[in-house]
PDB file of N, CA and C in Angstrom:
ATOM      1  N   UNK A   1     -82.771  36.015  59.225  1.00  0.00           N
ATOM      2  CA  UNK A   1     -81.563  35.879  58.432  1.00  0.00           C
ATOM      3  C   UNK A   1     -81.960  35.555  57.000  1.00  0.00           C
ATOM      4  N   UNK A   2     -81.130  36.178  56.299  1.00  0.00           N
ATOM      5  CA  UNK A   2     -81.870  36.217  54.817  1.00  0.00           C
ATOM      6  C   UNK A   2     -80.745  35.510  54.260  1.00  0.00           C
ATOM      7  N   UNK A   3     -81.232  34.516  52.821  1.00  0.00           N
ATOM      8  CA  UNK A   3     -80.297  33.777  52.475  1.00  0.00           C
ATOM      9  C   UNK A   3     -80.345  33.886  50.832  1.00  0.00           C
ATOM     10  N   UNK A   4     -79.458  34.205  50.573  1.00  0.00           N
ATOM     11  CA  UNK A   4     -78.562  35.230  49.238  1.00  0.00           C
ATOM     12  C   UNK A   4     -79.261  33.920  48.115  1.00  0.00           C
ATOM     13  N   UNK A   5     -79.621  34.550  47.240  1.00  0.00           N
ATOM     14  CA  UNK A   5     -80.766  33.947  45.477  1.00  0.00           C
ATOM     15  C   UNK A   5     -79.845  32.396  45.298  1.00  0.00           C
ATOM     16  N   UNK A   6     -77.892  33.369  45.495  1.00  0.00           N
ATOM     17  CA  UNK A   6     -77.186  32.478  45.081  1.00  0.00           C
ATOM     18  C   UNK A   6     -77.330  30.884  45.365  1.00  0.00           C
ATOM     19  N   UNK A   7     -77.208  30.404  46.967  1.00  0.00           N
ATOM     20  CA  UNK A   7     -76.982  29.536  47.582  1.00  0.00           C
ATOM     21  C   UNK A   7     -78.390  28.811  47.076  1.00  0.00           C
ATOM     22  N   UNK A   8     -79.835  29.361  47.055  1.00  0.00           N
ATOM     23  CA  UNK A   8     -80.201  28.493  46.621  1.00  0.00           C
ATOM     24  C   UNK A   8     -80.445  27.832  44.659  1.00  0.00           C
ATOM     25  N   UNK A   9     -79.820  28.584  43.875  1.00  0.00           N
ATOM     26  CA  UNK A   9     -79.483  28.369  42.873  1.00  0.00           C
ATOM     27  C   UNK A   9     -77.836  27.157  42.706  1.00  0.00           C
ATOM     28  N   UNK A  10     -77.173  27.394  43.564  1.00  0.00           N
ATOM     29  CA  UNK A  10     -76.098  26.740  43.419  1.00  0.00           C
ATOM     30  C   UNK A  10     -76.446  25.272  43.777  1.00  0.00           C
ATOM     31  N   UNK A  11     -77.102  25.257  45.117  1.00  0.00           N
ATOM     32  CA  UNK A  11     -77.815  23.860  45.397  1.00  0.00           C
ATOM     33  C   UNK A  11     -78.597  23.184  44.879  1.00  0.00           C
ATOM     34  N   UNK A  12     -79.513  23.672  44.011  1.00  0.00           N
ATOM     35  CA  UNK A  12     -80.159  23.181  43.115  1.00  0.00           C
ATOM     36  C   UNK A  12     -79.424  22.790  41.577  1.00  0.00           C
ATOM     37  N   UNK A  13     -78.259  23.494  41.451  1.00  0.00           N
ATOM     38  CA  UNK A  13     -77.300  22.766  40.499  1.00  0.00           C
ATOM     39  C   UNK A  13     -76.681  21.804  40.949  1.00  0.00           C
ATOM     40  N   UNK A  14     -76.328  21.424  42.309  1.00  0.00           N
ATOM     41  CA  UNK A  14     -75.788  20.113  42.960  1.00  0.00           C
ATOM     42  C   UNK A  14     -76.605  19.371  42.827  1.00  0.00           C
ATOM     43  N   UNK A  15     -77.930  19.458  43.228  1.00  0.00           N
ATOM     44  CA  UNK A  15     -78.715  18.411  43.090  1.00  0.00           C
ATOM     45  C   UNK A  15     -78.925  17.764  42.089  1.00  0.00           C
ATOM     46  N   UNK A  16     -79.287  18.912  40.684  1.00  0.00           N
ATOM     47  CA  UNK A  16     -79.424  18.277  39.374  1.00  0.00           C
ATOM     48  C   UNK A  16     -78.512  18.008  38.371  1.00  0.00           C
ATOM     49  N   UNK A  17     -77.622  18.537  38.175  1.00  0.00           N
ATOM     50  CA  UNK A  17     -76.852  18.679  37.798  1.00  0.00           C
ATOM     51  C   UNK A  17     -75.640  18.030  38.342  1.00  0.00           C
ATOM     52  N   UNK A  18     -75.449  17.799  39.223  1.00  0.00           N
ATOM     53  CA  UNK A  18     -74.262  17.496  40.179  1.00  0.00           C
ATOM     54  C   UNK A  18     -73.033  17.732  39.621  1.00  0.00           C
ATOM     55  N   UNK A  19     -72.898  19.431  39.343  1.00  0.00           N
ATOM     56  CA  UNK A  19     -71.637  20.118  38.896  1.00  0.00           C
ATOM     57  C   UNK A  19     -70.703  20.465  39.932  1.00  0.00           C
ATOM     58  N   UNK A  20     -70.948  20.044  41.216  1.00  0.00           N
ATOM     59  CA  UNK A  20     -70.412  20.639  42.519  1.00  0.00           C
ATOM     60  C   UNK A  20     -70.278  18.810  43.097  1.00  0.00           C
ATOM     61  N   UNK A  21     -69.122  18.662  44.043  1.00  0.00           N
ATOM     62  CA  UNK A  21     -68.852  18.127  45.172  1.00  0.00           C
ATOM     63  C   UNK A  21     -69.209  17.747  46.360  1.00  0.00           C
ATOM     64  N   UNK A  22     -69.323  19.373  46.287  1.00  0.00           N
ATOM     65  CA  UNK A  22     -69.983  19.959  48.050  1.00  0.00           C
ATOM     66  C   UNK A  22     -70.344  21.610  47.747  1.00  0.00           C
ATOM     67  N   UNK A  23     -71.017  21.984  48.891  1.00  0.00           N
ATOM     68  CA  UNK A  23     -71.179  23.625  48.844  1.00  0.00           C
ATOM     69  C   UNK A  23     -70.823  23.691  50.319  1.00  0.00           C
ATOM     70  N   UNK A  24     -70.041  24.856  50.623  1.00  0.00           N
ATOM     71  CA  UNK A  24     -70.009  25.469  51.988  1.00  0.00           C
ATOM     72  C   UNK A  24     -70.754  26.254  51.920  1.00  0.00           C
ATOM     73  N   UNK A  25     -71.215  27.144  53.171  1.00  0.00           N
ATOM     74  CA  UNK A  25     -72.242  28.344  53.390  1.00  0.00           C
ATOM     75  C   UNK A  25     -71.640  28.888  54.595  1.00  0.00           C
ATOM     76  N   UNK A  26     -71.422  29.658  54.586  1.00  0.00           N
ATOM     77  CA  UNK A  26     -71.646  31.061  55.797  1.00  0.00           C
ATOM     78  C   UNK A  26     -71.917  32.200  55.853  1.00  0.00           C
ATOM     79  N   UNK A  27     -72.745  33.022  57.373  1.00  0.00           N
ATOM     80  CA  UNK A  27     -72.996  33.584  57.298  1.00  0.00           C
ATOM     81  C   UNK A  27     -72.545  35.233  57.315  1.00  0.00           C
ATOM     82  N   UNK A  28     -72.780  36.025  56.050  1.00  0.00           N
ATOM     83  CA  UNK A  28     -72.324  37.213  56.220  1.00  0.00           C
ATOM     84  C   UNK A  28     -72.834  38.756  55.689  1.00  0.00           C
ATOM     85  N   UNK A  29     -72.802  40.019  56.679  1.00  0.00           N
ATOM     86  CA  UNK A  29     -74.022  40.977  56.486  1.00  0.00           C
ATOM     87  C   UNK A  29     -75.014  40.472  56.749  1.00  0.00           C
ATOM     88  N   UNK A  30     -75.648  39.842  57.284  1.00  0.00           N
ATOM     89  CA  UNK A  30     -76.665  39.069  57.799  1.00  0.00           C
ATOM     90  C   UNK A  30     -77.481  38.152  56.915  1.00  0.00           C
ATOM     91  N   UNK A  31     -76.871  37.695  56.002  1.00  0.00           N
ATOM     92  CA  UNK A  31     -77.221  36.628  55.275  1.00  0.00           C
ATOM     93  C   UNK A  31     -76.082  35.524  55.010  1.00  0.00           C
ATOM     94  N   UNK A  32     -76.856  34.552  54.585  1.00  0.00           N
ATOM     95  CA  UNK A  32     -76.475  33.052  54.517  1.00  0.00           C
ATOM     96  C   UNK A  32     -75.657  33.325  52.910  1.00  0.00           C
ATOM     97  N   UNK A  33     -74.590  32.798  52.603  1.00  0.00           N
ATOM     98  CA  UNK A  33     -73.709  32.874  51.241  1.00  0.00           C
ATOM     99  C   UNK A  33     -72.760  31.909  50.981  1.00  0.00           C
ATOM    100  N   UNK A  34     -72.603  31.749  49.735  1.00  0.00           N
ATOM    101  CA  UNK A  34     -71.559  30.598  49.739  1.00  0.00           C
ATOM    102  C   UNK A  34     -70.435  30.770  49.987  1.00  0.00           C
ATOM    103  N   UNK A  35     -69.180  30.169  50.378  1.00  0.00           N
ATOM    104  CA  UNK A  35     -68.495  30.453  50.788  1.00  0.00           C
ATOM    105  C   UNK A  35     -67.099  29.673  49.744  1.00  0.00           C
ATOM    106  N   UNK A  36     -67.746  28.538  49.413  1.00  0.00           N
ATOM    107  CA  UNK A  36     -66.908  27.608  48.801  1.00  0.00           C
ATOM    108  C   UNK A  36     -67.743  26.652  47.381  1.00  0.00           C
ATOM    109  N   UNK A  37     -67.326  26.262  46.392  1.00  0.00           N
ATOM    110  CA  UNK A  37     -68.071  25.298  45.780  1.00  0.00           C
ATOM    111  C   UNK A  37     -66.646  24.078  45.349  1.00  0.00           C
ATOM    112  N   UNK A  38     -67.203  23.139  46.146  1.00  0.00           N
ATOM    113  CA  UNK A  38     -66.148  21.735  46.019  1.00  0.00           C
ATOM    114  C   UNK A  38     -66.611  21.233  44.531  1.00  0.00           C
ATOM    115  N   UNK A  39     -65.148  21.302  43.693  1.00  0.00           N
ATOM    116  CA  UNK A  39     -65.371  21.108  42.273  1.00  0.00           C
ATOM    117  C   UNK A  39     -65.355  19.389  41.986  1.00  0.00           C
ATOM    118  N   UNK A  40     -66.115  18.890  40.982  1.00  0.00           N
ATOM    119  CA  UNK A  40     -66.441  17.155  41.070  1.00  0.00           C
ATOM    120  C   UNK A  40     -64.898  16.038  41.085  1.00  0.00           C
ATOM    121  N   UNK A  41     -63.831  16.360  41.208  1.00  0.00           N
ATOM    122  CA  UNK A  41     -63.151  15.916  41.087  1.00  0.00           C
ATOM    123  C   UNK A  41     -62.211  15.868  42.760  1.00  0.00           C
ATOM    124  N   UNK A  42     -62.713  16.943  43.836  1.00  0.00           N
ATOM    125  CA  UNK A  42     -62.394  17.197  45.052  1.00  0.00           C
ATOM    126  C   UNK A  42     -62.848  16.108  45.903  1.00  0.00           C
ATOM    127  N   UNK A  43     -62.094  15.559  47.054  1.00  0.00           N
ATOM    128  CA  UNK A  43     -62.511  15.070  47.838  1.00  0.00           C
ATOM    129  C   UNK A  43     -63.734  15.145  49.419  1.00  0.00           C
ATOM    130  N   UNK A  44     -63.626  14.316  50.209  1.00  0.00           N
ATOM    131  CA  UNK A  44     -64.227  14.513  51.660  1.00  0.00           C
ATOM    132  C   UNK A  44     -63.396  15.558  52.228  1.00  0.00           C
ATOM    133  N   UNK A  45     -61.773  14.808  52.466  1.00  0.00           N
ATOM    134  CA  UNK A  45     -60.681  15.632  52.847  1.00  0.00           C
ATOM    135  C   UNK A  45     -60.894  17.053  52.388  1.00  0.00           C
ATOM    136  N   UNK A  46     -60.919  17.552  51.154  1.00  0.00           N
ATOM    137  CA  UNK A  46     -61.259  19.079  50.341  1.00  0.00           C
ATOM    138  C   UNK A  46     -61.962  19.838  51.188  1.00  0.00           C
ATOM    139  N   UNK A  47     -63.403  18.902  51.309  1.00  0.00           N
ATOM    140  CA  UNK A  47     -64.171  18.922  52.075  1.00  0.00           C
ATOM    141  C   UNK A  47     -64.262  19.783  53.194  1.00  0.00           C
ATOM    142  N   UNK A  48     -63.603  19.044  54.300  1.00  0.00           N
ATOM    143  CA  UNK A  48     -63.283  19.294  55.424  1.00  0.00           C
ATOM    144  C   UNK A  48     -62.005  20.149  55.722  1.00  0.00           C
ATOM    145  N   UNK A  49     -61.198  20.074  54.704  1.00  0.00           N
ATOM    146  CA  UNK A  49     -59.996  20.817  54.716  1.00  0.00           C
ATOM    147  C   UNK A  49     -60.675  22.369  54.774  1.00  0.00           C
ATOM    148  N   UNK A  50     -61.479  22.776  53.915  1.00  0.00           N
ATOM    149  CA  UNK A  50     -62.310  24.080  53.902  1.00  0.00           C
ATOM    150  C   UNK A  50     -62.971  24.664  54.820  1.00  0.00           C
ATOM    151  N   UNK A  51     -62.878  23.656  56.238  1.00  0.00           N
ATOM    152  CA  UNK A  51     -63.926  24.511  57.187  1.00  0.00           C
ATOM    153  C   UNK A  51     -62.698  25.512  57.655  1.00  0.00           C
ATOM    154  N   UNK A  52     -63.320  26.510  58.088  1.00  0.00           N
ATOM    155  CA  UNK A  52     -62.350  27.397  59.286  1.00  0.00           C
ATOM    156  C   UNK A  52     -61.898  26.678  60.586  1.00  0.00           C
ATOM    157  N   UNK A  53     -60.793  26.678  60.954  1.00  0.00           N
ATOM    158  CA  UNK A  53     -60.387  25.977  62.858  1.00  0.00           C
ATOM    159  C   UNK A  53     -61.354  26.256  63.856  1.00  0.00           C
ATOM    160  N   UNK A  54     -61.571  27.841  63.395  1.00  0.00           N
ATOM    161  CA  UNK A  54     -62.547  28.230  64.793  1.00  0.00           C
ATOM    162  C   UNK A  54     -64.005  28.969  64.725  1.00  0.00           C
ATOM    163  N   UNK A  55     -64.736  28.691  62.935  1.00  0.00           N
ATOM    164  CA  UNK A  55     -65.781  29.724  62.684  1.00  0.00           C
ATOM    165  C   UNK A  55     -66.952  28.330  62.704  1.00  0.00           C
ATOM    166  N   UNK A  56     -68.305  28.922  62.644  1.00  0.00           N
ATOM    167  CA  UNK A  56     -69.171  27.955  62.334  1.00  0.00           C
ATOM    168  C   UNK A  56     -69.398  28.091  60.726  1.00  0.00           C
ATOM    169  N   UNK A  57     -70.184  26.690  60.607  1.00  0.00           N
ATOM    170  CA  UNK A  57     -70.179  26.103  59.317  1.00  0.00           C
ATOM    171  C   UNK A  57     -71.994  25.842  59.669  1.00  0.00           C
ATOM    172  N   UNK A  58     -72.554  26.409  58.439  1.00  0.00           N
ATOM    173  CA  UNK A  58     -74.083  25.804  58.705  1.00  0.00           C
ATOM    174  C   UNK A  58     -74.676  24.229  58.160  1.00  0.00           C
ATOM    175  N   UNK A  59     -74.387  24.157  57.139  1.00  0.00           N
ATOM    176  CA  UNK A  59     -74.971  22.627  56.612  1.00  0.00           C
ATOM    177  C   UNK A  59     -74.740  21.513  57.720  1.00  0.00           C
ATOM    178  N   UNK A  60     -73.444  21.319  57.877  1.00  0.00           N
ATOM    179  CA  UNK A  60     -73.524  20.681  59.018  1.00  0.00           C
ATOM    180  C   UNK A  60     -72.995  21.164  60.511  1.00  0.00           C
ATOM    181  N   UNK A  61     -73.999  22.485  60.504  1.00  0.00           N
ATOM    182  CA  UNK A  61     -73.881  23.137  61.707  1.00  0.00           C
ATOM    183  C   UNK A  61     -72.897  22.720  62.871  1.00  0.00           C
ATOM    184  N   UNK A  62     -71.710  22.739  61.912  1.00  0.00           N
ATOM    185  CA  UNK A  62     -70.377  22.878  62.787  1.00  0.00           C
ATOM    186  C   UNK A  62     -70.209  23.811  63.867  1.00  0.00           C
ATOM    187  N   UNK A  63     -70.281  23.601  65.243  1.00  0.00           N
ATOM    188  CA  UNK A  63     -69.930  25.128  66.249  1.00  0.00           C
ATOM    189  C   UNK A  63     -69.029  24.674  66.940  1.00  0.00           C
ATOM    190  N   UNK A  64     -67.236  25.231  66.493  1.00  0.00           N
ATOM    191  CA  UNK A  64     -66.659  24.843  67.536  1.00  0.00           C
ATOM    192  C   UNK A  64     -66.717  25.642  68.531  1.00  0.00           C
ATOM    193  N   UNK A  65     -66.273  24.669  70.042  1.00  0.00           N
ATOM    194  CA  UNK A  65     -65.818  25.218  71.207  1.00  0.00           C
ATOM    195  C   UNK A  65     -65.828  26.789  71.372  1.00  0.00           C
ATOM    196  N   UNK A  66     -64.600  26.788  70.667  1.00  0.00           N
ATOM    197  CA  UNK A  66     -63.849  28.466  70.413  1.00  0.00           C
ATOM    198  C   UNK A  66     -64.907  29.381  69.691  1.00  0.00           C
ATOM    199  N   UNK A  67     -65.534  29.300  68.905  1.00  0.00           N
ATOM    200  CA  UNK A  67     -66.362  29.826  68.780  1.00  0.00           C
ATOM    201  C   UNK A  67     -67.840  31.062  69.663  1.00  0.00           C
ATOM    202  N   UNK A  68     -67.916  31.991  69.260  1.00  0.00           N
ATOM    203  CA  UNK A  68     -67.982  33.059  69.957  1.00  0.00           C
ATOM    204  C   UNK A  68     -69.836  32.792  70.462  1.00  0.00           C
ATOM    205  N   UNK A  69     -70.585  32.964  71.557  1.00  0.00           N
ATOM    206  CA  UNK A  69     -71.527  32.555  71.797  1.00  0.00           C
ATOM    207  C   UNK A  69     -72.462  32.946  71.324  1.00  0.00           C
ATOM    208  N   UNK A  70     -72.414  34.819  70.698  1.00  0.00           N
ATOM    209  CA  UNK A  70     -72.870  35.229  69.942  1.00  0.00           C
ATOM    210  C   UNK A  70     -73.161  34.927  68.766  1.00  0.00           C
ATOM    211  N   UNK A  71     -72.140  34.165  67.819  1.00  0.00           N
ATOM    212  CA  UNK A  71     -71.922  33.498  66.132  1.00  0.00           C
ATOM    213  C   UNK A  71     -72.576  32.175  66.292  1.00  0.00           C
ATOM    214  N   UNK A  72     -72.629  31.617  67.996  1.00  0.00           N
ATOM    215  CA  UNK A  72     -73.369  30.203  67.858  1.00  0.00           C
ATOM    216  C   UNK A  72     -74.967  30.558  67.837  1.00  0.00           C
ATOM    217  N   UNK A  73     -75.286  31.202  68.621  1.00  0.00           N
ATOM    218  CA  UNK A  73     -76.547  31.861  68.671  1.00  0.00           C
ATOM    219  C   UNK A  73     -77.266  32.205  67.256  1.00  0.00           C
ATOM    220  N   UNK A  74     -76.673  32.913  66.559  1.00  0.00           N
ATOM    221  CA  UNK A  74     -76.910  33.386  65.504  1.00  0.00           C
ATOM    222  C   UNK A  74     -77.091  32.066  64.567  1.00  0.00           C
ATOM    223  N   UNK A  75     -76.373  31.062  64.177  1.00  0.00           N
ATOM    224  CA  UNK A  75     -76.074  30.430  63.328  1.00  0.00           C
ATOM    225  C   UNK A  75     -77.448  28.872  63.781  1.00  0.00           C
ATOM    226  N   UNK A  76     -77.429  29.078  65.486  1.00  0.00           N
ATOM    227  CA  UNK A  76     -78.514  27.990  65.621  1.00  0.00           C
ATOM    228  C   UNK A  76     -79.623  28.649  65.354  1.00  0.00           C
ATOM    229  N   UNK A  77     -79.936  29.840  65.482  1.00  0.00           N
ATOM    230  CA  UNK A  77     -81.910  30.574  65.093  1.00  0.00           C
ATOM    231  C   UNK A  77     -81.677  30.846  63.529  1.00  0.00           C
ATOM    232  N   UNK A  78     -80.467  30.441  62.868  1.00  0.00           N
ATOM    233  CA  UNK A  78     -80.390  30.246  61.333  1.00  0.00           C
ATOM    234  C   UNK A  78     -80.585  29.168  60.419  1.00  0.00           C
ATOM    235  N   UNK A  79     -80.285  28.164  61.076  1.00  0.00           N
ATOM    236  CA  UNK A  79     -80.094  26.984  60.527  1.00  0.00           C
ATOM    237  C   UNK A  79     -81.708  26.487  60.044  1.00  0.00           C
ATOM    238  N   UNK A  80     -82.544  26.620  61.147  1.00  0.00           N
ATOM    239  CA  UNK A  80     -83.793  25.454  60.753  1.00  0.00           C
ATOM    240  C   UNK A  80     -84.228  26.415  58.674  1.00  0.00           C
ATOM    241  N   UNK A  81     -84.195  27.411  59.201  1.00  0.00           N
ATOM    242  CA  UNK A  81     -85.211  28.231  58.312  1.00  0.00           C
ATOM    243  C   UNK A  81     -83.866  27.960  56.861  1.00  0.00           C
ATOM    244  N   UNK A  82     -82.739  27.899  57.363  1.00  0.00           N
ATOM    245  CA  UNK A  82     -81.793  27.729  55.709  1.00  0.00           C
ATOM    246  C   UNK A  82     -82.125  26.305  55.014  1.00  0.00           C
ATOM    247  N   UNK A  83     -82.296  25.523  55.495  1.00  0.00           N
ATOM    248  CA  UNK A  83     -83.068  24.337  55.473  1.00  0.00           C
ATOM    249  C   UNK A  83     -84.308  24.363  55.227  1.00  0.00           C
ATOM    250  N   UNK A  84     -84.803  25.220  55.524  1.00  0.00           N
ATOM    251  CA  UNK A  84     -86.339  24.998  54.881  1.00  0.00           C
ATOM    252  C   UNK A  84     -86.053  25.778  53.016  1.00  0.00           C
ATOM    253  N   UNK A  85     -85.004  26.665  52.923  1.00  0.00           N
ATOM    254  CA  UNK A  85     -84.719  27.539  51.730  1.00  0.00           C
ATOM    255  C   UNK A  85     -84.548  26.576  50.620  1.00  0.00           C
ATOM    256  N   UNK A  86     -83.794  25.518  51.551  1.00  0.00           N
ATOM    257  CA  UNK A  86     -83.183  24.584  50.596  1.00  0.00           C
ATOM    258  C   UNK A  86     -83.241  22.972  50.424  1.00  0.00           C
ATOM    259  N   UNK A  87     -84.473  22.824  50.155  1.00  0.00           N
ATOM    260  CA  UNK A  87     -85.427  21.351  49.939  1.00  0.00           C
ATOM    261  C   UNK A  87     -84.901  20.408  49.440  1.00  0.00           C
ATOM    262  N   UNK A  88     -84.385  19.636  49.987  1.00  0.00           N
ATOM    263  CA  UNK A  88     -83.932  18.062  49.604  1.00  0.00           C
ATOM    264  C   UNK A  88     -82.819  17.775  50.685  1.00  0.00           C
ATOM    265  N   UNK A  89     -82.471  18.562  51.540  1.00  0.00           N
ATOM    266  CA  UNK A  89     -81.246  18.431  52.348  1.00  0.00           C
ATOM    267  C   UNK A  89     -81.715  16.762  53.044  1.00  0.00           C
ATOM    268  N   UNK A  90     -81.015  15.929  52.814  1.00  0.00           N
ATOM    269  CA  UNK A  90     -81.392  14.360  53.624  1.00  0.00           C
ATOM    270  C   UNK A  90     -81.681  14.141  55.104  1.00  0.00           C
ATOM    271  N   UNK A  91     -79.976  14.401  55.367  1.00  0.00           N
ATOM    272  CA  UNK A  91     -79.288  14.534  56.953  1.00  0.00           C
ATOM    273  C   UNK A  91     -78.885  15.808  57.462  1.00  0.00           C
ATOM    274  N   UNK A  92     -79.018  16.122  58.575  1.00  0.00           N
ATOM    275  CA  UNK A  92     -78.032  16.546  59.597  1.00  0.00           C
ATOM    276  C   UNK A  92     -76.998  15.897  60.582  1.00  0.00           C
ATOM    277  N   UNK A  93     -75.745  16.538  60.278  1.00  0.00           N
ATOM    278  CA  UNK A  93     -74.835  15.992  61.095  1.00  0.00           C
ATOM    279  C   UNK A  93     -74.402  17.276  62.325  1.00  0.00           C
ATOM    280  N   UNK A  94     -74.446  17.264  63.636  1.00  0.00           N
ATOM    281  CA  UNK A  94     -73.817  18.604  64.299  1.00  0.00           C
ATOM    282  C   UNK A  94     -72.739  18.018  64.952  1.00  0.00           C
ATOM    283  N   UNK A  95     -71.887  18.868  64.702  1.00  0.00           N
ATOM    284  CA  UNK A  95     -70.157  18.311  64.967  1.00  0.00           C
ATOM    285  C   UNK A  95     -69.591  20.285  65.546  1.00  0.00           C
ATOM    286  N   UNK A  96     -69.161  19.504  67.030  1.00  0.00           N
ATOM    287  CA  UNK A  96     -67.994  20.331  67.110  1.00  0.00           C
ATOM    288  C   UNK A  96     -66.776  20.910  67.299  1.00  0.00           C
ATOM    289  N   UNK A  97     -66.027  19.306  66.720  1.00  0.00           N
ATOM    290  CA  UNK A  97     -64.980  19.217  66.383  1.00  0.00           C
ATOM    291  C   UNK A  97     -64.690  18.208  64.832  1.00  0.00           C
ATOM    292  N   UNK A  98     -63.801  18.591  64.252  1.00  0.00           N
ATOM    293  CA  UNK A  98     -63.477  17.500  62.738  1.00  0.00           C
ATOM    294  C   UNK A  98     -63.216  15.886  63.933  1.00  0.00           C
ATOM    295  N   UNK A  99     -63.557  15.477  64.921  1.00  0.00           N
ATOM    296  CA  UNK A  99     -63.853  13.878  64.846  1.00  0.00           C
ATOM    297  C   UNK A  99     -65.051  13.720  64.988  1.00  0.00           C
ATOM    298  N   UNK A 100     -66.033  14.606  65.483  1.00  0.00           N
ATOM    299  CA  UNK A 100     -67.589  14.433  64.973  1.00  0.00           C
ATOM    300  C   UNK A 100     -67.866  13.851  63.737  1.00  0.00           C
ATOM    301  N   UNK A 101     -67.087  14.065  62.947  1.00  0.00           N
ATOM    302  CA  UNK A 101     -67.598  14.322  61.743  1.00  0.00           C
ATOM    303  C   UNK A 101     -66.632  13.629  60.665  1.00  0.00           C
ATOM    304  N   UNK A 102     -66.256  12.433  60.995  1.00  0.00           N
ATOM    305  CA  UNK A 102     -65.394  12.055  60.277  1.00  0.00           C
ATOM    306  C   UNK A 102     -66.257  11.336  58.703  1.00  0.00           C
ATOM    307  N   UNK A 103     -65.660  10.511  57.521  1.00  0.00           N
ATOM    308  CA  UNK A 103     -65.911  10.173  57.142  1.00  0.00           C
ATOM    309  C   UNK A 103     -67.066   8.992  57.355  1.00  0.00           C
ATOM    310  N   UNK A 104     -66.850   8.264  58.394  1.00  0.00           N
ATOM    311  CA  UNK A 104     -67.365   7.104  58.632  1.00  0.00           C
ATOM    312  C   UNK A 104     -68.821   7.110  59.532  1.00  0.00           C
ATOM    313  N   UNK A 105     -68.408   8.608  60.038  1.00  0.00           N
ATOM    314  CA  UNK A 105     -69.949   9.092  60.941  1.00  0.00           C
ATOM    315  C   UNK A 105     -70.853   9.389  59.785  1.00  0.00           C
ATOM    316  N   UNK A 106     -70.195  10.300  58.432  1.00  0.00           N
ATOM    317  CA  UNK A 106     -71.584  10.551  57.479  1.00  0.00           C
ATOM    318  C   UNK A 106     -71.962   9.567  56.832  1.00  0.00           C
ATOM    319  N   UNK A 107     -71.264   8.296  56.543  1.00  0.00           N
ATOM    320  CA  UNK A 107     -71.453   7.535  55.805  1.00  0.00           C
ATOM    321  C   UNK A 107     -72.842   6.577  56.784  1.00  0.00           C
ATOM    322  N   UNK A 108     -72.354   6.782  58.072  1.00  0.00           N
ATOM    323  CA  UNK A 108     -73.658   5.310  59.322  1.00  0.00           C
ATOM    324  C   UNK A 108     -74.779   6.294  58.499  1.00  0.00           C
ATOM    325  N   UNK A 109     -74.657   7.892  59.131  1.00  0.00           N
ATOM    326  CA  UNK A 109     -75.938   8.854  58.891  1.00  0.00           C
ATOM    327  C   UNK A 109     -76.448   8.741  57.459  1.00  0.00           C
ATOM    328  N   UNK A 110     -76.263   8.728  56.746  1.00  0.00           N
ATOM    329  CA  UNK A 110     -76.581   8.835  55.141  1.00  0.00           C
ATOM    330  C   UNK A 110     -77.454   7.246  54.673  1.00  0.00           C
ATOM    331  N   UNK A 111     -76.742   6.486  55.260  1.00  0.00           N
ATOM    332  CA  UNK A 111     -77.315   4.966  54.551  1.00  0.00           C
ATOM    333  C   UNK A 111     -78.107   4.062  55.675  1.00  0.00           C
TER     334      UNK A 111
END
């Protein structure tokens, strides 16, 4: 799975820059792309408001339920190597539902 110049240029403006919020990513044509850029003034809620109900999400390799076994497949033999694209990632959180993943779970994980 190949992952588009963009995503890792955009992340590296989060990092340094911290002109972004958040970045979403998903995968499409068989590469990794952004999907979203959470602007500095957006919240967690924003955040999370942006995932899809029923698609996966890679950063924090969201797979819901509903989700097709094929798109989970794909997205778990994707994940280690998008992570290696993109150097400084801290944590992983895998959630597959929004109470996985609430505010208070990233905050234990992070600190």
């Amino acid at each position: 799975m190949a992952v588009h110049d963009d995503c890792k240029l955009k992340f590296l403006e989060l990092k340094a820059k911290r002109n972004f919020r958040f970045i979403v990513f998903k995968i499409e044509n068989q590469q990794v792309v952004v999907e979203k850029l959470g602007g500095p003034s957006e919240t967690y809620d924003d955040f999370t408001a942006s995932f899809p109900a029923d698609d996966i999400l890679i950063i924090n390799c969201r797979s819901p339920d509903s989700s097709r076994v094929r798109m989970k497949m794909v997205y778990a033999s994707s994940k280690d190597r998008f992570k290696r694209e993109l150097d400084g990632i801290q944590f992983e959180l895998q959630a597959t539902d929004p109470s996985e993943m609430s505010i208070e779970i990233v905050k234990a994980r992070a600190f």
